[in-house]
N, C-alpha and C. Protein backbone atom coordinates (compact mmCIF):
# COMPACT_ATOMS: atom_id res chain seq x y z
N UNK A 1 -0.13 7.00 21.53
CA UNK A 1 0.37 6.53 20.25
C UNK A 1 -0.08 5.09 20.03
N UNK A 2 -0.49 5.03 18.71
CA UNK A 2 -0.77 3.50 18.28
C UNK A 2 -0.09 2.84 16.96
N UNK A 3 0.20 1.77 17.05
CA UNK A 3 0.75 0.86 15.79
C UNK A 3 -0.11 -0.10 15.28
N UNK A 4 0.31 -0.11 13.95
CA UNK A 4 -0.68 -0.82 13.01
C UNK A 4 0.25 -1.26 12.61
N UNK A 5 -0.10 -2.97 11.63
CA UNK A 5 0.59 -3.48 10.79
C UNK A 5 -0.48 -3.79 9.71
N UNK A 6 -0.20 -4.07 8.52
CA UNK A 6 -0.75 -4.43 7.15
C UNK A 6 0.07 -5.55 6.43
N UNK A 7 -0.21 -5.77 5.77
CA UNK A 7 0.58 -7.36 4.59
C UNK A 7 -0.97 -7.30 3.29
N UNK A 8 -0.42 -7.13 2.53
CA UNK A 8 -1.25 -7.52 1.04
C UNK A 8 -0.18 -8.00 -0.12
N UNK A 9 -0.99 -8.89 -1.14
CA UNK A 9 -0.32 -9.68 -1.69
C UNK A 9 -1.51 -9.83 -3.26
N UNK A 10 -0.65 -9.51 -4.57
CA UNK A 10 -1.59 -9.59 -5.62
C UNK A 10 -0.98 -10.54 -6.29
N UNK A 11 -1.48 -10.92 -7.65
CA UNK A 11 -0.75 -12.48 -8.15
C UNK A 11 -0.34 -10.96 -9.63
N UNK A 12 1.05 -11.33 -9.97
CA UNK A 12 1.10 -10.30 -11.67
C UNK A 12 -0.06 -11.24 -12.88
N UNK A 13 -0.43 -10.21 -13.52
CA UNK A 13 -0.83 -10.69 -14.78
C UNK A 13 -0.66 -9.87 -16.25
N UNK A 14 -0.78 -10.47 -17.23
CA UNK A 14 -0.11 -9.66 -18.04
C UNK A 14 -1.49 -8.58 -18.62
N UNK A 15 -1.22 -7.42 -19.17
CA UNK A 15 -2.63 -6.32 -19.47
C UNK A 15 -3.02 -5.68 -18.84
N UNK A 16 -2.15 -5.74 -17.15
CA UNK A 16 -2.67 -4.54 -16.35
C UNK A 16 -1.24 -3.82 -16.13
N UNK A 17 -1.97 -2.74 -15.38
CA UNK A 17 -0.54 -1.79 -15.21
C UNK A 17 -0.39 -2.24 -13.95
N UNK A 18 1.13 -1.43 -13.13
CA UNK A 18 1.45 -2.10 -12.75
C UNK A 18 1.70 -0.59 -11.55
N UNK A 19 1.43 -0.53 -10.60
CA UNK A 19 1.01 0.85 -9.76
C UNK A 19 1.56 0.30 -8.29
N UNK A 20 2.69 0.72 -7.62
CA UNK A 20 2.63 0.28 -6.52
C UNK A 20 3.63 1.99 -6.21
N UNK A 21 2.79 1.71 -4.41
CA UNK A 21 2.63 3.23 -3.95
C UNK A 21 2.25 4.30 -4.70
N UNK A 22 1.40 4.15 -6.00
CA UNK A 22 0.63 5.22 -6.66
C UNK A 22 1.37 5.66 -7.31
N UNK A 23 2.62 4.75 -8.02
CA UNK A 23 3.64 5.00 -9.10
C UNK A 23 3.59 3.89 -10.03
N UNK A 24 3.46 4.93 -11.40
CA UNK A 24 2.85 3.58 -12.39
C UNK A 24 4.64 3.20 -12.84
N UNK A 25 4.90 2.04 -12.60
CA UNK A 25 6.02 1.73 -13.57
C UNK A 25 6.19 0.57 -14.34
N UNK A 26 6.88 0.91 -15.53
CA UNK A 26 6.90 0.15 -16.49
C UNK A 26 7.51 -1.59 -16.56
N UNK A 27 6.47 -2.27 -17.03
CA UNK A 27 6.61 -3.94 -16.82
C UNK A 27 5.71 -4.25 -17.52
N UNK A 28 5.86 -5.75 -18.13
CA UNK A 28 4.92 -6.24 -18.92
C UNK A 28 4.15 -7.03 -18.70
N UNK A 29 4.23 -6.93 -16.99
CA UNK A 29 3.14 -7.58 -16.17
C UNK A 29 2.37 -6.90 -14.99
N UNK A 30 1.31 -6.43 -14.97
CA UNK A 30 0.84 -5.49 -13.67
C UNK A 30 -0.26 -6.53 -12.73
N UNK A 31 -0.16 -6.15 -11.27
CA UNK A 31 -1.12 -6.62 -10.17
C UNK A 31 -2.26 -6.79 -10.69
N UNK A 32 -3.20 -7.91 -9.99
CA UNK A 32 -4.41 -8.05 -10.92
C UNK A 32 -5.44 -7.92 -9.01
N UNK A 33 -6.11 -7.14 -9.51
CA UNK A 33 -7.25 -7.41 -8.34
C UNK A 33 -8.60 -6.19 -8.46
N UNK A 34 -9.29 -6.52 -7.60
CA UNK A 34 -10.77 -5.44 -7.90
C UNK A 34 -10.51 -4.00 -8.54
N UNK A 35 -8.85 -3.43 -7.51
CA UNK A 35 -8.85 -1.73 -7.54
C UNK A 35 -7.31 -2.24 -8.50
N UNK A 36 -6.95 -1.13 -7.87
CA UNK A 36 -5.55 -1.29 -9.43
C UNK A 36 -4.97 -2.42 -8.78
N UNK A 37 -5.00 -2.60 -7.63
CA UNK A 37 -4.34 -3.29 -7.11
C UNK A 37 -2.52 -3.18 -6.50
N UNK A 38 -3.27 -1.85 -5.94
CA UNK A 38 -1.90 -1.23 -5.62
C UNK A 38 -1.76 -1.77 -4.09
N UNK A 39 -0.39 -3.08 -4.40
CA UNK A 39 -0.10 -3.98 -3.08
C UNK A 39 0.28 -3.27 -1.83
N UNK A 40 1.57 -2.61 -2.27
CA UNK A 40 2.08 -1.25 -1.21
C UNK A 40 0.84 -0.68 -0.82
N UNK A 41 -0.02 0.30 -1.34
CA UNK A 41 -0.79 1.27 -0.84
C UNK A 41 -1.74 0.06 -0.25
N UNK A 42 -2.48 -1.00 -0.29
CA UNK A 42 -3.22 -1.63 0.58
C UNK A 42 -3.10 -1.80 1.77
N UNK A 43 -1.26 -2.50 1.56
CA UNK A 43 -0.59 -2.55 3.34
C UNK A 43 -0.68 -1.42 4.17
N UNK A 44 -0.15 -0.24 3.57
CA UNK A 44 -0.16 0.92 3.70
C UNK A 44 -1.81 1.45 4.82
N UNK A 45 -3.14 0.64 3.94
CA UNK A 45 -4.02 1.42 4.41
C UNK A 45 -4.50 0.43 5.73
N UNK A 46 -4.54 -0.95 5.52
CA UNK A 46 -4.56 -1.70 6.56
C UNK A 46 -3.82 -1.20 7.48
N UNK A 47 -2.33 -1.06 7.65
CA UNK A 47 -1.58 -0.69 8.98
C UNK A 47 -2.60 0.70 9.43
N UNK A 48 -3.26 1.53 8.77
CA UNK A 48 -3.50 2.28 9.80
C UNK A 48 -4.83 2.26 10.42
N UNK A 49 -5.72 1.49 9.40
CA UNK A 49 -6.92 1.00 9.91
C UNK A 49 -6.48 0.26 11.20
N UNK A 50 -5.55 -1.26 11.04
CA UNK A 50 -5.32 -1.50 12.05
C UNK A 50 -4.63 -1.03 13.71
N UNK A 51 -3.98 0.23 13.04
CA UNK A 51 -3.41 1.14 14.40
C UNK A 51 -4.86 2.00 15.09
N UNK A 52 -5.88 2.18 14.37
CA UNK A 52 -6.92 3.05 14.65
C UNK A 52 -8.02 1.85 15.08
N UNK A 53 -7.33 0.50 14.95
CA UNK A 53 -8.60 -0.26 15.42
C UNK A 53 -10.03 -0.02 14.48
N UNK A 54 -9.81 0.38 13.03
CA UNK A 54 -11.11 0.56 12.38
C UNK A 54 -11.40 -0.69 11.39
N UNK A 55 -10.82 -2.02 11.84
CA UNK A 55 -11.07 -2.91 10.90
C UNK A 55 -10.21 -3.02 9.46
N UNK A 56 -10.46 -3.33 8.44
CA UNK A 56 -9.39 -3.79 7.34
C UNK A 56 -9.97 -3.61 6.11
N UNK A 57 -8.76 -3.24 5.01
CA UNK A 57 -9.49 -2.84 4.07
C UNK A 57 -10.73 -3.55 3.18
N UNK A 58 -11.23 -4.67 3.29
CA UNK A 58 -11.90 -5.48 3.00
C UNK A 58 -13.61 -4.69 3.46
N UNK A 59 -13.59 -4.48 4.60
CA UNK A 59 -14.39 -4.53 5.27
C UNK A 59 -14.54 -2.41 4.32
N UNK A 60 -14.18 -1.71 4.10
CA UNK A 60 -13.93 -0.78 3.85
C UNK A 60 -14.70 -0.37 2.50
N UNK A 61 -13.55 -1.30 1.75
CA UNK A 61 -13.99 -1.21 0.16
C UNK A 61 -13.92 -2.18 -0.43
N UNK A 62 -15.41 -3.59 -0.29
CA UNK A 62 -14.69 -4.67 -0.51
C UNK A 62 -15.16 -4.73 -1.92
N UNK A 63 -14.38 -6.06 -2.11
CA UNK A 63 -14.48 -6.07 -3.46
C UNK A 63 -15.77 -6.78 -4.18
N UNK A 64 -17.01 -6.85 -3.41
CA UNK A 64 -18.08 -7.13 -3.60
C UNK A 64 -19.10 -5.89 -4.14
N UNK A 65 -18.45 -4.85 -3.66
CA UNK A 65 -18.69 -3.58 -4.60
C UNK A 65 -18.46 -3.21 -5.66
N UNK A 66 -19.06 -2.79 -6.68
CA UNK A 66 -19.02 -2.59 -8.17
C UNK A 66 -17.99 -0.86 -8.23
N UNK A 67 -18.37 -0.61 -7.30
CA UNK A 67 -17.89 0.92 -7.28
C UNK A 67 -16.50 1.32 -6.81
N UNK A 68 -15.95 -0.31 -6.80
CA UNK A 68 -14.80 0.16 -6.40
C UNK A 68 -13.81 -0.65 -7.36
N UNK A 69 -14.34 -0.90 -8.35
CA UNK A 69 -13.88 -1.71 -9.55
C UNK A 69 -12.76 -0.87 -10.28
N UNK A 70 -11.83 -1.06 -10.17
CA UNK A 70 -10.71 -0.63 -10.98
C UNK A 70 -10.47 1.04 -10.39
N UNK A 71 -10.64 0.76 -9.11
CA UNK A 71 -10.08 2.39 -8.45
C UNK A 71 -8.51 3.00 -8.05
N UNK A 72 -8.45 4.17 -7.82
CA UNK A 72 -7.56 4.24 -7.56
C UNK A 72 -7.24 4.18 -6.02
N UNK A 73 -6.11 3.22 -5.82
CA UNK A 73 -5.97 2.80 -4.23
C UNK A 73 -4.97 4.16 -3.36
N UNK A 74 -4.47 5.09 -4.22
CA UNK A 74 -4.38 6.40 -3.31
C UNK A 74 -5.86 6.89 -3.26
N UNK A 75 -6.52 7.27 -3.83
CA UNK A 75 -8.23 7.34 -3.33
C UNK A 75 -8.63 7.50 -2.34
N UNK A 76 -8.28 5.79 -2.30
CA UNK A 76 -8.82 4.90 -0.98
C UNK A 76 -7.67 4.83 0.25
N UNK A 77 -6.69 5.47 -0.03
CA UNK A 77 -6.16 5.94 0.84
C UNK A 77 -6.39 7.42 1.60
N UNK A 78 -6.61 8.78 0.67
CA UNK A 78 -7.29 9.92 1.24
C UNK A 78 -8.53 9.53 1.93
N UNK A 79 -8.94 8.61 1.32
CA UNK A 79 -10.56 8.35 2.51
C UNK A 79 -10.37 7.44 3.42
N UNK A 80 -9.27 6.62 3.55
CA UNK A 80 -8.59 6.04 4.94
C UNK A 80 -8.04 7.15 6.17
N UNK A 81 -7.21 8.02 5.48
CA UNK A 81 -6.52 8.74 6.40
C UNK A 81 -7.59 10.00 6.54
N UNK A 82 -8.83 10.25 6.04
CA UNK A 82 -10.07 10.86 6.38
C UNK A 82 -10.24 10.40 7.49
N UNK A 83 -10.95 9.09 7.66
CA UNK A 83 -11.62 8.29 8.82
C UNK A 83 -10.75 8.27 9.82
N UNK A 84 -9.10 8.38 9.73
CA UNK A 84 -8.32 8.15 10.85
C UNK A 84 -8.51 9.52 11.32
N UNK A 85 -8.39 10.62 10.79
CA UNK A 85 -8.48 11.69 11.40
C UNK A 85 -9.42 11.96 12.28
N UNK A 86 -11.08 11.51 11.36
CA UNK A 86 -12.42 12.21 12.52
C UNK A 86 -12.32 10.68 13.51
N UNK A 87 -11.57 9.72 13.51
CA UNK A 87 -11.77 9.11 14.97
C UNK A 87 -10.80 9.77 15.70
N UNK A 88 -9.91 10.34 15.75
CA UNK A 88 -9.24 11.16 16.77
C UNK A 88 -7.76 10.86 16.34
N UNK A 89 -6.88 11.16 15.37
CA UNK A 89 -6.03 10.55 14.61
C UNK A 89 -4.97 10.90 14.11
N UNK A 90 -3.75 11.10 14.14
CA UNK A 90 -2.84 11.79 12.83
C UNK A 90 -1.88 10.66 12.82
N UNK A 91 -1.45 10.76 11.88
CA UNK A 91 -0.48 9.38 11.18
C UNK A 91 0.92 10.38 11.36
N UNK A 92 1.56 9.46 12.20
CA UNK A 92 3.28 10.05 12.24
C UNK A 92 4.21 9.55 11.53
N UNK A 93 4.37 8.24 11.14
CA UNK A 93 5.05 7.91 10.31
C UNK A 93 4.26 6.31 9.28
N UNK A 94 4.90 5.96 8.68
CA UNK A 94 4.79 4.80 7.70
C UNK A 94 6.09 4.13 7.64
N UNK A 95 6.49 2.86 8.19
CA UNK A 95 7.49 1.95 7.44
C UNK A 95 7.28 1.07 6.77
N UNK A 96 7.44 0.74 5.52
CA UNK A 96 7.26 -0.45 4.52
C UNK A 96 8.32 -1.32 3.40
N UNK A 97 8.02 -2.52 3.45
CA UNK A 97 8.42 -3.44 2.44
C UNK A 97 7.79 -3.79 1.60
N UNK A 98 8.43 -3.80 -0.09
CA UNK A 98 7.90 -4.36 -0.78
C UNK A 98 8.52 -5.76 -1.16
N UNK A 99 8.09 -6.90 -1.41
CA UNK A 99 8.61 -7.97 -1.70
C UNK A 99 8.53 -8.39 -3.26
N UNK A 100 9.31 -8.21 -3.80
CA UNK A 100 9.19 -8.61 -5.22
C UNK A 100 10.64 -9.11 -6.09
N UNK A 101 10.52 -10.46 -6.82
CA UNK A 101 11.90 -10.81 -7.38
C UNK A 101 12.08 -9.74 -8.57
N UNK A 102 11.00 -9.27 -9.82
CA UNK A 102 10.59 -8.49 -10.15
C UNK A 102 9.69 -7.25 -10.66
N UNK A 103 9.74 -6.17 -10.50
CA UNK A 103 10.84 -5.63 -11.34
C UNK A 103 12.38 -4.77 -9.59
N UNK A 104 12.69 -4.86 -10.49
CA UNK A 104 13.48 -3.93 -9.07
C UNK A 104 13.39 -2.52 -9.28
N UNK A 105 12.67 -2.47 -7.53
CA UNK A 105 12.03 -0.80 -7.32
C UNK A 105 12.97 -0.28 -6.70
N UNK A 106 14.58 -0.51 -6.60
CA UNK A 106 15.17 1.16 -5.94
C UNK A 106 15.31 2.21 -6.87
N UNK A 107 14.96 2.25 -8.14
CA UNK A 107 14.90 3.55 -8.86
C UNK A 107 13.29 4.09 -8.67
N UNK A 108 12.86 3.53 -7.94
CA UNK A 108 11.32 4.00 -7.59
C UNK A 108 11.25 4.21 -6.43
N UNK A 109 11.93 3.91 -5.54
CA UNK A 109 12.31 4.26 -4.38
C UNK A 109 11.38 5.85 -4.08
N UNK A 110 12.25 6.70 -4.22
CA UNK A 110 11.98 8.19 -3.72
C UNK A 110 10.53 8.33 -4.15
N UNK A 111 10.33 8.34 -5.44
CA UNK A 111 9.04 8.37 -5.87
C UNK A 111 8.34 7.67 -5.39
N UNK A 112 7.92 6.85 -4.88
CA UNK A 112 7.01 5.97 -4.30
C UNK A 112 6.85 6.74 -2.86
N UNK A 113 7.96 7.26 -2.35
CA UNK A 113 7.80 7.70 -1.00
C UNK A 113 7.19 9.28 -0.90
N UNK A 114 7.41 9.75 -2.54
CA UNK A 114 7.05 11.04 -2.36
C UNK A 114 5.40 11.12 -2.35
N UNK A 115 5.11 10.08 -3.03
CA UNK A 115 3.21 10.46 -3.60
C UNK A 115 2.64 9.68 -2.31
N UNK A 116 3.56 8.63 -1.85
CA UNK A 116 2.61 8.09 -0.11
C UNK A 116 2.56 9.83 0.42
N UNK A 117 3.74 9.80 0.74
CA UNK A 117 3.96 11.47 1.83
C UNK A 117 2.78 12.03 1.90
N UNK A 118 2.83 12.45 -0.01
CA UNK A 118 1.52 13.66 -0.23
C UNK A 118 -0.01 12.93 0.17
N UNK A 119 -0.07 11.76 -0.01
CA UNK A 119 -1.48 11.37 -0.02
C UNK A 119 -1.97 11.42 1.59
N UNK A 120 -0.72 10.58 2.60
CA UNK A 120 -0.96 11.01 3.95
C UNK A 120 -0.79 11.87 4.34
N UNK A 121 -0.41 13.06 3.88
CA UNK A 121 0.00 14.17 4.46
C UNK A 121 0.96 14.79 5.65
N UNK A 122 1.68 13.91 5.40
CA UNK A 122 2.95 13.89 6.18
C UNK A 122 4.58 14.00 5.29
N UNK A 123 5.92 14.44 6.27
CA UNK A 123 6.80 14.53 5.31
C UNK A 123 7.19 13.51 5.02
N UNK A 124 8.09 13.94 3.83
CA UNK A 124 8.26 12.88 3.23
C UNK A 124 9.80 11.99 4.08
N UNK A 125 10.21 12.56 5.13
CA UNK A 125 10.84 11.87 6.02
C UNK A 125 10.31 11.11 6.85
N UNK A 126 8.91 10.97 6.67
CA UNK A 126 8.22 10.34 7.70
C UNK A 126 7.49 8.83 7.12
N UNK A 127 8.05 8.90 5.78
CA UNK A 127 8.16 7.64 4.94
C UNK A 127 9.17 6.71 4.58
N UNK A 128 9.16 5.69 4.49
CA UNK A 128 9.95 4.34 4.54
C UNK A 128 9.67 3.43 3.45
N UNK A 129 10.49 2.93 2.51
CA UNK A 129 9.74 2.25 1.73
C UNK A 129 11.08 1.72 0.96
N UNK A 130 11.15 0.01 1.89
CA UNK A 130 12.33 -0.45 1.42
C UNK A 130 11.20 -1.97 0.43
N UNK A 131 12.50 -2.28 -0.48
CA UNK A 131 12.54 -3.69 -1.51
C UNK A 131 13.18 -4.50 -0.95
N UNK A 132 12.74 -5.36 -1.33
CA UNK A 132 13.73 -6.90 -1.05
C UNK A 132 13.12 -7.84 -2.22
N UNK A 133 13.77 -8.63 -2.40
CA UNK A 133 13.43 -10.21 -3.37
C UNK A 133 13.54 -11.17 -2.36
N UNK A 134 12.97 -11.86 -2.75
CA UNK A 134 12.92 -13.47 -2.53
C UNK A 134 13.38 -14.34 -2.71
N UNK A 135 14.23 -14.24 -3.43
CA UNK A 135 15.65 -15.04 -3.97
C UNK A 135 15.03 -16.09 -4.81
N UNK A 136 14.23 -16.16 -5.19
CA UNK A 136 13.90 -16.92 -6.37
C UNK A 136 12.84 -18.13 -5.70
N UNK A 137 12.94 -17.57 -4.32
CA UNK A 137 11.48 -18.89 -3.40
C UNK A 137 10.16 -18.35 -3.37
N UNK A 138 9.81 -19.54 -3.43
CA UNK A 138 8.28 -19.86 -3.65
C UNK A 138 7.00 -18.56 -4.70
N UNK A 139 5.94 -18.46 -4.65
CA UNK A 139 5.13 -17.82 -5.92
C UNK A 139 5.78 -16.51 -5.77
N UNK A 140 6.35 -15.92 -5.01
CA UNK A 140 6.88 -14.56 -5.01
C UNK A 140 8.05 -14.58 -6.00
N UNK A 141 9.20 -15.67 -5.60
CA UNK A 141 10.27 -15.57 -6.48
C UNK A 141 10.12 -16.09 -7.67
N UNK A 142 9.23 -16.68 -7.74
CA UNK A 142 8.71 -17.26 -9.37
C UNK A 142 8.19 -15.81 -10.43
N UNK A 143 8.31 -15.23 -9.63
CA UNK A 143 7.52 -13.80 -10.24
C UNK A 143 5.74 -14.02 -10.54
N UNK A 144 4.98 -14.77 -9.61
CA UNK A 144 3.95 -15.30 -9.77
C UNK A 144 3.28 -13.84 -9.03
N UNK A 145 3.81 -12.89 -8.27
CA UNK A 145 2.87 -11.73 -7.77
C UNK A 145 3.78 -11.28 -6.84
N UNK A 146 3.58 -10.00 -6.17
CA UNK A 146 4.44 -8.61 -5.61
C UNK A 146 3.84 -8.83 -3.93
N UNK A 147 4.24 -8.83 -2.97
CA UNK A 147 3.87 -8.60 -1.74
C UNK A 147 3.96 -7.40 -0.76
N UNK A 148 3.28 -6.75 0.05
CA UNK A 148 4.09 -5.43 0.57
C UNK A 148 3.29 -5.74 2.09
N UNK A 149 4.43 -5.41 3.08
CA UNK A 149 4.02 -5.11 4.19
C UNK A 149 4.01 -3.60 4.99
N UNK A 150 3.66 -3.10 5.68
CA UNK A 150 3.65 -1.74 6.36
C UNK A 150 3.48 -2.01 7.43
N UNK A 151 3.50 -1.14 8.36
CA UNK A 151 3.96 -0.46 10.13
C UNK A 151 3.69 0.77 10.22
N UNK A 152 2.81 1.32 10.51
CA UNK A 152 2.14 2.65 10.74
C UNK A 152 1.87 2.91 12.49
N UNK A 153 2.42 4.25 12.40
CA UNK A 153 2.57 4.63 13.80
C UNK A 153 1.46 5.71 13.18
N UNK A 154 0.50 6.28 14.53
CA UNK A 154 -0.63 7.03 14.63
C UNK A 154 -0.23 7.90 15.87
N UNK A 155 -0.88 8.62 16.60
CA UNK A 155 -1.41 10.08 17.62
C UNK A 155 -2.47 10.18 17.60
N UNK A 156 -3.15 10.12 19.04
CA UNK A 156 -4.22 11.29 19.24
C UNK A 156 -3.82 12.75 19.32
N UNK A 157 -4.82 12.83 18.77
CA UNK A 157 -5.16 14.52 18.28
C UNK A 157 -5.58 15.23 19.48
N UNK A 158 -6.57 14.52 20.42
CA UNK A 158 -7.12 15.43 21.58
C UNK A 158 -6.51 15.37 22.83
């Protein structure tokens, strides 16, 4: 068994949507970065790159690529948990935080945990996906951008 950790961090801006764990919800400010900029699903894919030792999402799909301009970061998650598989791989669980003053995600809660589940292919008990704020400190609590960390536990397969 192996553990991974992840941390990604987008700044809000106003004109984009606003997609975290591959759930669009409504705000009049969305993540700004190359792909939708889905913060959760980045941490998400780092922790398992980093449990598989395959390097980070940068190195993956960076954003020096044109082709990965405004993608979708579950996507790039089925082709993460691809690569974890043919190195010798299955993902057992996911724990995660999102950090944000707003909007508040426990009515997104379940949903967020249901479309990770499906994308890793695991149950959906085998997902975690708590909020917290910042209490109003520093660019996070300013509502200046959303942070998410993850913890991904992995298996060999052989």
């Amino acid at each position: 068994m192996r553990v991974g950790i992840g941390y990604d961090v987008h700044p809000l801006r106003p004109g984009r949507d606003l997609v975290i764990g591959g759930v669009h919800i409504v705000h009049p400010l969305g993540l700004d970065g190359h792909s939708d900029a889905d913060v959760l699903t980045h941490a998400v894919i780092d922790s398992l790159l980093g449990a598989a030792a395959l390097g980070d999402i940068g190195q993956h799909f960076p954003a020096s690529d044109p082709g990965y301009q405004g993608a979708s970061s579950q996507d790039l998650l089925t082709m993460v948990v691809r690569t974890v598989r043919q190195a010798g791989y299955r993902v057992v669980n996911v724990d995660s935080t999102v950090v944000a003053e707003q909007p508040r995600l426990q009515p997104h809660i379940d949903a967020i945990r249901k479309q990770l589940a499906k994308t890793l292919g695991i149950d959906f008990g085998a997902v975690s996906v708590k909020a917290t704020s910042p209490e109003g400190l520093g660019a996070l609590g300013r509502e200046e951008g959303i942070a998410a960390h993850a913890v991904a536990l992995i298996e060999a397969t052989g």
